[in-house]
PDB file of N, CA and C in Angstrom:
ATOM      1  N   UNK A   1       0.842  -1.181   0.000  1.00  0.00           N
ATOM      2  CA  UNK A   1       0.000   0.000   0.000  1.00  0.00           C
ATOM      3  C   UNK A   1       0.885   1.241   0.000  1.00  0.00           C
ATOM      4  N   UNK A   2       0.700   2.128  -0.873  1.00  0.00           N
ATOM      5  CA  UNK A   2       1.491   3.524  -0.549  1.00  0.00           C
ATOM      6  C   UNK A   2       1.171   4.790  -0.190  1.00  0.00           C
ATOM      7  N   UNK A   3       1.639   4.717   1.214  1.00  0.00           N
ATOM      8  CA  UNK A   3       1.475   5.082   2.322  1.00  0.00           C
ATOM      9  C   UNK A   3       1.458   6.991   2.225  1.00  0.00           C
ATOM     10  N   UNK A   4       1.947   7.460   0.507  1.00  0.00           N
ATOM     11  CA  UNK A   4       2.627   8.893  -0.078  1.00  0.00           C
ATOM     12  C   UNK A   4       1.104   9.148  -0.143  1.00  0.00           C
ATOM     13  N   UNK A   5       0.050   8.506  -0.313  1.00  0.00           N
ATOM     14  CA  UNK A   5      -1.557   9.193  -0.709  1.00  0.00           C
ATOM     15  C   UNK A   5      -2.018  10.018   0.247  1.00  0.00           C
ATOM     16  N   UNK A   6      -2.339  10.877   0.236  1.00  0.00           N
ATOM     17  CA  UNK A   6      -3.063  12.203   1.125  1.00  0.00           C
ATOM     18  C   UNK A   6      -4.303  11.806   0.987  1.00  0.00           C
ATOM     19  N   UNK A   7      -5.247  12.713   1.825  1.00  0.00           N
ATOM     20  CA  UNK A   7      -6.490  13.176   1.779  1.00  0.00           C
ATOM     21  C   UNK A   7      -7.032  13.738   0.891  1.00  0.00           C
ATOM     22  N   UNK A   8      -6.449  14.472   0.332  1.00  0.00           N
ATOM     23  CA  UNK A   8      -6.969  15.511  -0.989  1.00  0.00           C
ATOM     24  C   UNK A   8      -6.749  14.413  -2.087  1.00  0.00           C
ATOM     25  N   UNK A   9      -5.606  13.863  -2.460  1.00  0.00           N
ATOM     26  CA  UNK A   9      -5.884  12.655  -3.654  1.00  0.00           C
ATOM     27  C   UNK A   9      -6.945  12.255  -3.234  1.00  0.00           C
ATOM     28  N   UNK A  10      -7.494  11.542  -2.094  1.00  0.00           N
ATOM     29  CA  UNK A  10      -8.519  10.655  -1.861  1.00  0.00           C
ATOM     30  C   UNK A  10      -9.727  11.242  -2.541  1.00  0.00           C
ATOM     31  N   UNK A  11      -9.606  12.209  -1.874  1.00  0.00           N
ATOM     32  CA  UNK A  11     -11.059  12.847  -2.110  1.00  0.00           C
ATOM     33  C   UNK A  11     -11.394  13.247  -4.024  1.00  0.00           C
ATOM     34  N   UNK A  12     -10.592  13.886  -4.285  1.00  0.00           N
ATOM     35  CA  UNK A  12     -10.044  14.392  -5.884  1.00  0.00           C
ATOM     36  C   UNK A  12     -11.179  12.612  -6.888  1.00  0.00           C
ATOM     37  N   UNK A  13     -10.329  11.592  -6.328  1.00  0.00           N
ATOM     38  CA  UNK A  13     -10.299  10.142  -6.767  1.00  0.00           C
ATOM     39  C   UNK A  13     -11.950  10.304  -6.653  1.00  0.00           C
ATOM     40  N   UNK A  14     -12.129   9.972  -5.077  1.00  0.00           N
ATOM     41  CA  UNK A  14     -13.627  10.159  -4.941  1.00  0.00           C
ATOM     42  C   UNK A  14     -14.820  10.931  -5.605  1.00  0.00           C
ATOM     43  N   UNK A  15     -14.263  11.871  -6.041  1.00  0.00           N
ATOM     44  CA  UNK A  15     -15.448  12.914  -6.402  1.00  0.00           C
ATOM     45  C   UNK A  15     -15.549  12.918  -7.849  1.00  0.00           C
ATOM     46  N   UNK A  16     -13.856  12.852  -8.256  1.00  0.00           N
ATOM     47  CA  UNK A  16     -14.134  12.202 -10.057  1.00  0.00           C
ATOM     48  C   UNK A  16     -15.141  10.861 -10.029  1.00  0.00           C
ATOM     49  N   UNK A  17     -14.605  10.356  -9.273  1.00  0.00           N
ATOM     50  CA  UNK A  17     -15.610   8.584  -9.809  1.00  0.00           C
ATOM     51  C   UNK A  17     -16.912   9.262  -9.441  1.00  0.00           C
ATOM     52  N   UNK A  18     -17.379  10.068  -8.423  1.00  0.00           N
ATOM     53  CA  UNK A  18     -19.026  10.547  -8.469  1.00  0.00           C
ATOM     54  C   UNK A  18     -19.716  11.631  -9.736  1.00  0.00           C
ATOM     55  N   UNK A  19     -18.545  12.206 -10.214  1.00  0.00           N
ATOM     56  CA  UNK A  19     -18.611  12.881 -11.701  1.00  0.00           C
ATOM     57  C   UNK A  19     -19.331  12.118 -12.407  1.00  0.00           C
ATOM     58  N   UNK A  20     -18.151  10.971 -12.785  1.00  0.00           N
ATOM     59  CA  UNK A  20     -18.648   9.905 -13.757  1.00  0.00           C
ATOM     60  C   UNK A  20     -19.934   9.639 -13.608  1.00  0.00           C
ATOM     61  N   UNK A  21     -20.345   9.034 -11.991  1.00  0.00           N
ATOM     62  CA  UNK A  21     -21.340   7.931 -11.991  1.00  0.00           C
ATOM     63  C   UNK A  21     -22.436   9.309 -12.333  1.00  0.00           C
ATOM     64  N   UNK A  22     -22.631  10.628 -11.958  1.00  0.00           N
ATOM     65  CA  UNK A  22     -23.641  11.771 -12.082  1.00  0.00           C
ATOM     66  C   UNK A  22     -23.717  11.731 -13.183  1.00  0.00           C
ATOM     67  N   UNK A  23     -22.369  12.008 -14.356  1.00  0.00           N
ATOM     68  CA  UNK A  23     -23.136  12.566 -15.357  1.00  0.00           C
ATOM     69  C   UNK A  23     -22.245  11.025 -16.790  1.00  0.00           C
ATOM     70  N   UNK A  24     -22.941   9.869 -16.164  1.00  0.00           N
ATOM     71  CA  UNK A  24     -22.314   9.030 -16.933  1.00  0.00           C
ATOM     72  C   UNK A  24     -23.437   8.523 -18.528  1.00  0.00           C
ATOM     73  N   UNK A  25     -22.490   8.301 -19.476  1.00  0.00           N
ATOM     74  CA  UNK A  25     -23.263   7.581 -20.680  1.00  0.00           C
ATOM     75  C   UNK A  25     -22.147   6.209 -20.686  1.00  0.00           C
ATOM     76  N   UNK A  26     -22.592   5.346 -21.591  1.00  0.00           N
ATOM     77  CA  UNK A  26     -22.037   4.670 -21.958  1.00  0.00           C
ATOM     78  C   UNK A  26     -20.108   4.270 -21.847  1.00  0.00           C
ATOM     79  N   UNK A  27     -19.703   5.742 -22.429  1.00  0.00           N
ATOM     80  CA  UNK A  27     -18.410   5.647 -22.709  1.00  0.00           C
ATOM     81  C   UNK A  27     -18.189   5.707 -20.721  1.00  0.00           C
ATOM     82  N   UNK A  28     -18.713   6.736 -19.851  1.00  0.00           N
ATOM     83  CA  UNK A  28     -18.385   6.776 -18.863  1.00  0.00           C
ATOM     84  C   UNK A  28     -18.546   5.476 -17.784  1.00  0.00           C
ATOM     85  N   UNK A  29     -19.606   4.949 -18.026  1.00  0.00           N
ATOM     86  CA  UNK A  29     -20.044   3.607 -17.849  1.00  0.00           C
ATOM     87  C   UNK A  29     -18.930   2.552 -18.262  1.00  0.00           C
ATOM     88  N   UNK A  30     -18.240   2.687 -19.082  1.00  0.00           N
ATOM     89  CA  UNK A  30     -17.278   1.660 -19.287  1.00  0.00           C
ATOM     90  C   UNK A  30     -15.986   1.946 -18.311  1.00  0.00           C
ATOM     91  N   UNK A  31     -15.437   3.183 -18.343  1.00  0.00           N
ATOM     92  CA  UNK A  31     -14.496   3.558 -17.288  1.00  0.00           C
ATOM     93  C   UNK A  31     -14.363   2.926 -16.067  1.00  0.00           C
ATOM     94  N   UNK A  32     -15.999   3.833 -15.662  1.00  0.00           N
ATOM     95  CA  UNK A  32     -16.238   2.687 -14.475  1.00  0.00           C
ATOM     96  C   UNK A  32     -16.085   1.921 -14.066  1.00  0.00           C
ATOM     97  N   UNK A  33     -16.753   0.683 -14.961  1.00  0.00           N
ATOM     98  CA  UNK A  33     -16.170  -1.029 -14.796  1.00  0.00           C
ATOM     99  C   UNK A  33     -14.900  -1.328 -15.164  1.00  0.00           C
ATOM    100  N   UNK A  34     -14.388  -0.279 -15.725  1.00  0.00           N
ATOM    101  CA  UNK A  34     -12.666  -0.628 -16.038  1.00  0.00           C
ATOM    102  C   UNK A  34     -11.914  -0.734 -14.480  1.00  0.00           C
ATOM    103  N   UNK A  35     -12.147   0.652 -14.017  1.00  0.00           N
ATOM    104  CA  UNK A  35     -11.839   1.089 -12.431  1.00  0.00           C
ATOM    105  C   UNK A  35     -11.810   0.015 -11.639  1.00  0.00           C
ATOM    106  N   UNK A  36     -13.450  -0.760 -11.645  1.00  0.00           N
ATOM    107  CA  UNK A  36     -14.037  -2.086 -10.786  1.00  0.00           C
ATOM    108  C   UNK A  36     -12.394  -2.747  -9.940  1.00  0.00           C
ATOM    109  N   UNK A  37     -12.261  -2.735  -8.850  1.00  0.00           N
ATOM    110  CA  UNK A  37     -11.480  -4.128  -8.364  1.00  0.00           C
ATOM    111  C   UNK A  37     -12.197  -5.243  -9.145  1.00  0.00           C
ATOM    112  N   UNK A  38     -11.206  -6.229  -9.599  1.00  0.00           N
ATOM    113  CA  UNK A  38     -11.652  -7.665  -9.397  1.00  0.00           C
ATOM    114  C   UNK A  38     -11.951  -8.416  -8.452  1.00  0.00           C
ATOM    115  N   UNK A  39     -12.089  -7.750  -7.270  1.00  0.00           N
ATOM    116  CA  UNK A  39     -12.386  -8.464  -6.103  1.00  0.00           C
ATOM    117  C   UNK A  39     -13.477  -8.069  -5.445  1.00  0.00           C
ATOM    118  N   UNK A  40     -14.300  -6.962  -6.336  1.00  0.00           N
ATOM    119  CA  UNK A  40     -15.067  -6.801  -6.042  1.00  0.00           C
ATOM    120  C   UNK A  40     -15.970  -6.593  -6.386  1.00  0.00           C
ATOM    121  N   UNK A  41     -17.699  -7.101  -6.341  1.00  0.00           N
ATOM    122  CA  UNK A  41     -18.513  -7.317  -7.791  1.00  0.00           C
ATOM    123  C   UNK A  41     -19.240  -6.520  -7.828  1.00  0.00           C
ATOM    124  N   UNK A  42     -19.541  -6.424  -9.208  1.00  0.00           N
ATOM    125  CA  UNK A  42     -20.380  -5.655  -9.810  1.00  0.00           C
ATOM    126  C   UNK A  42     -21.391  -5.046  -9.254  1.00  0.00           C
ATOM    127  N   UNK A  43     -22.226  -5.609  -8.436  1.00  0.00           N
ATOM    128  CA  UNK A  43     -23.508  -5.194  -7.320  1.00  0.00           C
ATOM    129  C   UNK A  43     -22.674  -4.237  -6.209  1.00  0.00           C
ATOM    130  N   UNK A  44     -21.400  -4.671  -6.175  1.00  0.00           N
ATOM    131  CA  UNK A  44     -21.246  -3.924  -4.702  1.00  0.00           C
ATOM    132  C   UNK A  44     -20.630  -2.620  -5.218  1.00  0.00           C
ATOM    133  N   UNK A  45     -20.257  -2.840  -6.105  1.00  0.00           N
ATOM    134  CA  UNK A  45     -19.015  -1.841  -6.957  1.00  0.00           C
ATOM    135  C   UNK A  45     -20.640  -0.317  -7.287  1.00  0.00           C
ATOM    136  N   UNK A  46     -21.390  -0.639  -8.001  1.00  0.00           N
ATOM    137  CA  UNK A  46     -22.591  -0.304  -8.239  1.00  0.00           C
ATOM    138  C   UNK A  46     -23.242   0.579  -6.920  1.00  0.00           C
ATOM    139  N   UNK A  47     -23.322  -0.554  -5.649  1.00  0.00           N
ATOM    140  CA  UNK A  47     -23.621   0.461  -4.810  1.00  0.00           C
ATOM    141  C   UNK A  47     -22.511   1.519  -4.003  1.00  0.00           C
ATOM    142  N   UNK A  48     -21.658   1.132  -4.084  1.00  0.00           N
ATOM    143  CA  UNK A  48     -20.460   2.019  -3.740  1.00  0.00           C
ATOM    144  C   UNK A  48     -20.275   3.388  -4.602  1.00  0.00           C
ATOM    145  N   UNK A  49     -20.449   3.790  -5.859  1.00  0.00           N
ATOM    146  CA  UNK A  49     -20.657   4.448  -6.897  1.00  0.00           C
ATOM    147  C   UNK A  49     -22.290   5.408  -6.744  1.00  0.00           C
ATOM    148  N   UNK A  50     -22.787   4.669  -6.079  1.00  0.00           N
ATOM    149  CA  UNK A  50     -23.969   5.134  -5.685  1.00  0.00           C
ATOM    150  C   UNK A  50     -23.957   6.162  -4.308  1.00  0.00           C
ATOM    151  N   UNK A  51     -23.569   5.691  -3.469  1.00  0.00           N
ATOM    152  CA  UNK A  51     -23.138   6.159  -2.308  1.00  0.00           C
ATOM    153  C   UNK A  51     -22.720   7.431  -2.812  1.00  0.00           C
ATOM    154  N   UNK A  52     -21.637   7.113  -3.249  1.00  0.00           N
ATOM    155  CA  UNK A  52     -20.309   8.218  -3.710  1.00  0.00           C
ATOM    156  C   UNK A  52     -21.186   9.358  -4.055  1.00  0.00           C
ATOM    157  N   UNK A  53     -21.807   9.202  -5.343  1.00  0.00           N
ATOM    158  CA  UNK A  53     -22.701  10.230  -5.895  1.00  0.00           C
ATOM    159  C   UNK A  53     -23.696  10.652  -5.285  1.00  0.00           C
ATOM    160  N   UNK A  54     -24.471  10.096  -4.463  1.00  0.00           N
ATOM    161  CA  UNK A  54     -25.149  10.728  -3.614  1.00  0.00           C
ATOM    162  C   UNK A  54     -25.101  11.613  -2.488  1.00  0.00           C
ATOM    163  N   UNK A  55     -23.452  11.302  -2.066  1.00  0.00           N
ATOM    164  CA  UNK A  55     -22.606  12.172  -1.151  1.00  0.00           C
ATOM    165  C   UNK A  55     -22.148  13.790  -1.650  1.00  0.00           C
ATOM    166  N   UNK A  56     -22.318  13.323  -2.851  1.00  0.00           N
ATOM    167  CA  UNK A  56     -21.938  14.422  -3.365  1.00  0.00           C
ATOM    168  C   UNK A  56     -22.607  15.647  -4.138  1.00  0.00           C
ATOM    169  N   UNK A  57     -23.757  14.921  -4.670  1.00  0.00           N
ATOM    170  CA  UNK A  57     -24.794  15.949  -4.804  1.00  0.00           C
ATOM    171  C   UNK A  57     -25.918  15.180  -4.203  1.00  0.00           C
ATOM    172  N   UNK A  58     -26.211  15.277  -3.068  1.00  0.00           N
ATOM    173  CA  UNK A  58     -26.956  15.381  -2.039  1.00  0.00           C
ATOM    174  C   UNK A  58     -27.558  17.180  -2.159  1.00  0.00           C
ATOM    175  N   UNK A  59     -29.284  16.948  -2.511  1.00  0.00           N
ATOM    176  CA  UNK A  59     -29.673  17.974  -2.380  1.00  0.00           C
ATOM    177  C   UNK A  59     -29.653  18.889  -1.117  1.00  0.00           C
ATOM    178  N   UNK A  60     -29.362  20.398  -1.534  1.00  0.00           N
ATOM    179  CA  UNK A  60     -29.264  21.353  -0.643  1.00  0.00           C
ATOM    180  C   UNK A  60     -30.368  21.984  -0.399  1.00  0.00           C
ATOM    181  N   UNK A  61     -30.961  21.580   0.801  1.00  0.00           N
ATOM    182  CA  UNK A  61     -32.157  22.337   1.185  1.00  0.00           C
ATOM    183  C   UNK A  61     -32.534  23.617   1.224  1.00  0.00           C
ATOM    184  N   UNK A  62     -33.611  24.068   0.541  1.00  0.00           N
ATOM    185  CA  UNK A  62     -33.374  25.623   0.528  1.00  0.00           C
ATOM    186  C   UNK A  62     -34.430  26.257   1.386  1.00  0.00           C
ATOM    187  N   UNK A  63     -33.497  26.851   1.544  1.00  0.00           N
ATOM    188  CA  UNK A  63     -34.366  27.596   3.011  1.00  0.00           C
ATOM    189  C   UNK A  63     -35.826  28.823   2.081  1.00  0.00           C
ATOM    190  N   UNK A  64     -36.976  29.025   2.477  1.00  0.00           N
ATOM    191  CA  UNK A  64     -37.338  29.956   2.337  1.00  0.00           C
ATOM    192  C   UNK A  64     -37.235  31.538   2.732  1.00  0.00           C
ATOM    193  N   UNK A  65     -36.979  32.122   1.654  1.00  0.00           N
ATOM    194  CA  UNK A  65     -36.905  33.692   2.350  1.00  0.00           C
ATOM    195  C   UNK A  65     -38.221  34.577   2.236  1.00  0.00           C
ATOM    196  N   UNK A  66     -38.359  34.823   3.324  1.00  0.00           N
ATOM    197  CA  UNK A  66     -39.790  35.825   3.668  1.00  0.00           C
ATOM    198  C   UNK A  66     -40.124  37.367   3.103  1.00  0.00           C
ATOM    199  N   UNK A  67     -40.458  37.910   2.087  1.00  0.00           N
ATOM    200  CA  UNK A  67     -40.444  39.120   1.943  1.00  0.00           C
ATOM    201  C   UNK A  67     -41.503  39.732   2.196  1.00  0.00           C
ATOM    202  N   UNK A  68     -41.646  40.823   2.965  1.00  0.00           N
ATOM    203  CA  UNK A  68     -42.627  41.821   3.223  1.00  0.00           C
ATOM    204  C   UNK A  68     -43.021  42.372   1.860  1.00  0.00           C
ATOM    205  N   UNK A  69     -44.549  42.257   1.299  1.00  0.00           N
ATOM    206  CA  UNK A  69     -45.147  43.131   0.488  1.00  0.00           C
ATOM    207  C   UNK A  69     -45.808  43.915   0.933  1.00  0.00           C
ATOM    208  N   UNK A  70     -45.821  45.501   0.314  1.00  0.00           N
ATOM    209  CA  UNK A  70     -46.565  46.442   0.836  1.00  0.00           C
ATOM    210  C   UNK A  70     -48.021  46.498  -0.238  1.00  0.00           C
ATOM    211  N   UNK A  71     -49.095  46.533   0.112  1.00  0.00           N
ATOM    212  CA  UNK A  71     -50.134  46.349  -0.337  1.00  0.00           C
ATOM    213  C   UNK A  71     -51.369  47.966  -0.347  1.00  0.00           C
TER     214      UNK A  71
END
């Protein structure tokens, strides 16, 4: 394992593969399964990719703002 990987690679790694899985077609879809460990299958790989992207654009709740109309 090499031990030189930071946090910021991690994350960088992480948020590209949630790129992909957000705004994936076909060609990006293949990347993907290129990426896949072999040790790890397809279903899990799938929900892991899922996760990812959902972490990441996870909707931002929007607050309502109140404006006074004068009538």
């Amino acid at each position: 394992m090499d031990t030189g990987i930071d946090a910021k690679q991690t994350e960088r790694v992480l948020s590209h593969l949630a790129r992909l899985m957000h705004h994936r077609d076909q060609e990006g879809q293949d990347v993907l399964e290129s990426l896949r460990p072999a040790w790890l299958g397809a279903d899990a790989w799938d929900i892991v990719l899922e996760d990812l992207e959902a972490q990441r654009y996870r909707e931002r709740r929007r607050v309502a703002r109140l404006q006074l109309v004068k009538g």
